[in-house]
C-alpha atoms as a PDB file:
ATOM      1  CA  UNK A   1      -4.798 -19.940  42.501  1.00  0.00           C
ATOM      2  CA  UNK A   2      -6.693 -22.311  40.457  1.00  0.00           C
ATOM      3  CA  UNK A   3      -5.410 -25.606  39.663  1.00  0.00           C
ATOM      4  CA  UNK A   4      -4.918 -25.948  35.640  1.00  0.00           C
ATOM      5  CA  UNK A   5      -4.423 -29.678  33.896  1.00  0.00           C
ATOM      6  CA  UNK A   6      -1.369 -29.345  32.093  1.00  0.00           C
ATOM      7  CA  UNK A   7      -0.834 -31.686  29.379  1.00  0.00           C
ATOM      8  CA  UNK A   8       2.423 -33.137  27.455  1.00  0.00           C
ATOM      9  CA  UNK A   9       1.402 -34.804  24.259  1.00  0.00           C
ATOM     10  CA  UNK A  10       3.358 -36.721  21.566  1.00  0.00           C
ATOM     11  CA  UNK A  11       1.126 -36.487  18.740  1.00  0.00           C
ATOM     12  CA  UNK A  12      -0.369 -33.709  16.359  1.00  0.00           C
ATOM     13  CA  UNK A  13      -3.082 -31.811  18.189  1.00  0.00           C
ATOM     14  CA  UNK A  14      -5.180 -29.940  14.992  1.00  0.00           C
ATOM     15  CA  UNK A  15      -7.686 -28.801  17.661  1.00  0.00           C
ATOM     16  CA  UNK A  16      -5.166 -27.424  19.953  1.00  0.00           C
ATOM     17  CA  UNK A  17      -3.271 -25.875  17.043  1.00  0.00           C
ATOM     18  CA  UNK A  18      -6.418 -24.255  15.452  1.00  0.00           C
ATOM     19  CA  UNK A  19      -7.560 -22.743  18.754  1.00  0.00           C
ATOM     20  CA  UNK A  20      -3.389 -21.301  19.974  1.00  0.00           C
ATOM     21  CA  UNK A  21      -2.833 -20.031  16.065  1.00  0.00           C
ATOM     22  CA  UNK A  22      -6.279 -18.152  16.087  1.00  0.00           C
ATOM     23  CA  UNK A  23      -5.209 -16.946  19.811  1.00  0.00           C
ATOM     24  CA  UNK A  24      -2.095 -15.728  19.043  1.00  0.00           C
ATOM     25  CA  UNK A  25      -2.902 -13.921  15.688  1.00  0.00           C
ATOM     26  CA  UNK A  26      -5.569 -11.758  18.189  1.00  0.00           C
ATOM     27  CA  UNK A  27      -3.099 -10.842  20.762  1.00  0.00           C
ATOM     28  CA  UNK A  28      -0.778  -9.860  18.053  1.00  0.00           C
ATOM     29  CA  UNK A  29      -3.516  -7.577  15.925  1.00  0.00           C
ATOM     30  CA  UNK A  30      -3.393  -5.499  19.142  1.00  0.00           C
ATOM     31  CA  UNK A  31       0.292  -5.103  18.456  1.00  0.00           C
ATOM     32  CA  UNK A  32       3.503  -4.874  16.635  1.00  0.00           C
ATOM     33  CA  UNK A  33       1.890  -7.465  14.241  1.00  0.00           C
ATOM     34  CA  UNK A  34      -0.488  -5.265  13.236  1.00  0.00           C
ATOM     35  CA  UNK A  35       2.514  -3.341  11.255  1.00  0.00           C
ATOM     36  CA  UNK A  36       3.335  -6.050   9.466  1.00  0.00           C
ATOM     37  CA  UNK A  37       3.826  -5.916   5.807  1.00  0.00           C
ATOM     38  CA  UNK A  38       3.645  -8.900   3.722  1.00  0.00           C
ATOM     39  CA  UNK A  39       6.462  -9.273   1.136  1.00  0.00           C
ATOM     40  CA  UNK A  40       6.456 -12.454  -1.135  1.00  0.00           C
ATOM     41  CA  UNK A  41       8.198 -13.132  -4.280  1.00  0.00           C
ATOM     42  CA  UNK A  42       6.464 -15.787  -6.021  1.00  0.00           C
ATOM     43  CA  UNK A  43       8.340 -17.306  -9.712  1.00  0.00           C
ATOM     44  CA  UNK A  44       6.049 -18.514 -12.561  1.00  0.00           C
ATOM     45  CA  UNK A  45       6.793 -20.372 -15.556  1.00  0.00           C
ATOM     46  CA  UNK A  46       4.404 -19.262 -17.913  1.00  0.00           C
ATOM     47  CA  UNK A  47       0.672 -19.771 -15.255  1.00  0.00           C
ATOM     48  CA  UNK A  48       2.492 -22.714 -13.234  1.00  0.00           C
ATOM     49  CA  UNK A  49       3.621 -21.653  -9.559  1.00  0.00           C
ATOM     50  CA  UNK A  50       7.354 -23.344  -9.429  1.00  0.00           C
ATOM     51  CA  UNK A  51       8.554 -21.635  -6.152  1.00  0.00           C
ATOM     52  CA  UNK A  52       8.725 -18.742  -4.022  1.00  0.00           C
ATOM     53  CA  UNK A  53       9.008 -17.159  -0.594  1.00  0.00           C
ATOM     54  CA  UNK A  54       5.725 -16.115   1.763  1.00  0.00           C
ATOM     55  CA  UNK A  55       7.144 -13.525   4.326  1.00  0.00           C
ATOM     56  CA  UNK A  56       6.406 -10.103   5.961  1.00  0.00           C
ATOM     57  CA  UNK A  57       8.608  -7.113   7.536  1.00  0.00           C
ATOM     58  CA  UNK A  58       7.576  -5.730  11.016  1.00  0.00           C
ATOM     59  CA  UNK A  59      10.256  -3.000  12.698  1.00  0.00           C
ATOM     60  CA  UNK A  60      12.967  -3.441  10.591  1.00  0.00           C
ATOM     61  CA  UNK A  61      12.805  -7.180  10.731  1.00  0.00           C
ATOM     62  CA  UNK A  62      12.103  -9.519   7.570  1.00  0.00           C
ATOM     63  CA  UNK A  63      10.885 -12.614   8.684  1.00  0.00           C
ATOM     64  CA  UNK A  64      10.429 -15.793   6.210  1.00  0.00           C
ATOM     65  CA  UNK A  65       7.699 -18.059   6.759  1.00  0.00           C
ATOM     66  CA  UNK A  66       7.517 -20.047   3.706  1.00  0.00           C
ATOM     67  CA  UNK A  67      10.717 -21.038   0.765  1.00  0.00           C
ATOM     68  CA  UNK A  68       9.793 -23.663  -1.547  1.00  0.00           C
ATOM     69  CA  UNK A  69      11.214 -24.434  -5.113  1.00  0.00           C
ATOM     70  CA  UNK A  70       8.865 -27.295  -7.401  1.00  0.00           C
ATOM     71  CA  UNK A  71      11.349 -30.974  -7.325  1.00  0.00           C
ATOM     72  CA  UNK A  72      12.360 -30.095 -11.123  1.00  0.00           C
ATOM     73  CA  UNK A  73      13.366 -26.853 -11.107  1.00  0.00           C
ATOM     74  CA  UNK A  74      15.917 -27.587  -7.414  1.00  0.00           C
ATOM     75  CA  UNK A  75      19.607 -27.395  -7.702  1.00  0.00           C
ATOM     76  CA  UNK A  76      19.962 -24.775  -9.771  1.00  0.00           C
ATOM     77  CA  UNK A  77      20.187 -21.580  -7.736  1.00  0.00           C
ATOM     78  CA  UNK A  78      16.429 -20.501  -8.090  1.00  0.00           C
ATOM     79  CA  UNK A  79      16.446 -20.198  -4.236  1.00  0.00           C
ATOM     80  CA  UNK A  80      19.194 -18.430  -4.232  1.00  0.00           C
ATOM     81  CA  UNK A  81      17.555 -15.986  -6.843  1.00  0.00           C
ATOM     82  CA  UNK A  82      14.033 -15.834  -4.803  1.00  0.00           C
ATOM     83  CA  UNK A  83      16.106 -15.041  -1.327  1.00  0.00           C
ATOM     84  CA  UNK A  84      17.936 -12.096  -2.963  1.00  0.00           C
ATOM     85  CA  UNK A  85      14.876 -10.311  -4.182  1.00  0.00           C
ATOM     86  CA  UNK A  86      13.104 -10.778  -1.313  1.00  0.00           C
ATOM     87  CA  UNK A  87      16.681  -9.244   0.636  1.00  0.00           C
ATOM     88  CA  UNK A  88      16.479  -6.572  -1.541  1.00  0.00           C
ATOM     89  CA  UNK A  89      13.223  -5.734  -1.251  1.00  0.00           C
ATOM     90  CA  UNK A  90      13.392  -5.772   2.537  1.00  0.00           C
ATOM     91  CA  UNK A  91      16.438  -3.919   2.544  1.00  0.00           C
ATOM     92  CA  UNK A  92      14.187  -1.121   1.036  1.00  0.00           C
ATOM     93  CA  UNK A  93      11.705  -1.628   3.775  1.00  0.00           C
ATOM     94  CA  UNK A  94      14.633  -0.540   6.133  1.00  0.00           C
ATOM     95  CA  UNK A  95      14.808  -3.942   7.364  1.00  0.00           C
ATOM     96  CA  UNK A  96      18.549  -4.797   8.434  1.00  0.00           C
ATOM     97  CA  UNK A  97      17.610  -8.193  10.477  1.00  0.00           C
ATOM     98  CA  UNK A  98      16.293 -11.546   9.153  1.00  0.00           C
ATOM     99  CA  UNK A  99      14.802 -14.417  10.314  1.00  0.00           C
ATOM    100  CA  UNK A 100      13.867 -18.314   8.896  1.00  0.00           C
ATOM    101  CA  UNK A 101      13.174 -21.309  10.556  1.00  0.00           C
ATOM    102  CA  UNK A 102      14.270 -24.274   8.454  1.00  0.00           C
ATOM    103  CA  UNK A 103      15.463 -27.918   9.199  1.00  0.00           C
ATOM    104  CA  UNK A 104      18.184 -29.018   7.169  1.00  0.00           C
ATOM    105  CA  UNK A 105      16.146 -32.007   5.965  1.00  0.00           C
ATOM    106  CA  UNK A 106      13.882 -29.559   4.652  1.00  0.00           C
ATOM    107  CA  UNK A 107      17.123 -27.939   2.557  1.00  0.00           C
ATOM    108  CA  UNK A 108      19.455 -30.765   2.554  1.00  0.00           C
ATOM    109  CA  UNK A 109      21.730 -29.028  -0.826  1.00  0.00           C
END
């Protein structure tokens, strides 16, 4: 077997990142990502983006990459709102699992 240099690193590795994300995304177009359907629900006042979800729904599963809400328009239930649209409109997709990956720094209300 050949001997591989495995490294443990404590710092952001952009390079490392770049080359893995671009690796992974072409494993996965030769499979169940392929069937993936975005599904975003984005909220404007007037032309200004002030929050939204980016997401997509593979096999029944709605999975939530992005929430964010704009600083002035927090802590008053517009998450809330976005997340039910984008349950409902996954529900309608079929989709009866969820998943989000969030810290609760990132969400601390």
């Amino acid at each position: 077997m050949k001997a591989f240099d495995f490294r443990i690193t404590h710092e952001e590795e952009p390079e490392a990142n770049v080359i893995i994300e671009i690796g992974l995304e072409t494993a996965n177009n030769d499979s169940a990502i392929a069937l993936a359907r975005p599904l975003n629900v984005l909220v404007y006042d007037r032309e200004s983006l002030i929050g939204g979800v980016i997401g997509h729904t593979v096999e029944g599963t709605l999975i939530i990459k992005y929430v964010w809400v704009d600083a002035a328009c927090r802590s008053q239930g517009m998450a809330r709102k976005i997340l039910g649209k984008l349950e409902s409109e996954a529900q309608g997709r079929g989709c009866n699992i969820s998943f989000v990956d969030v810290m609760s720094y990132q969400a601390p209300d």
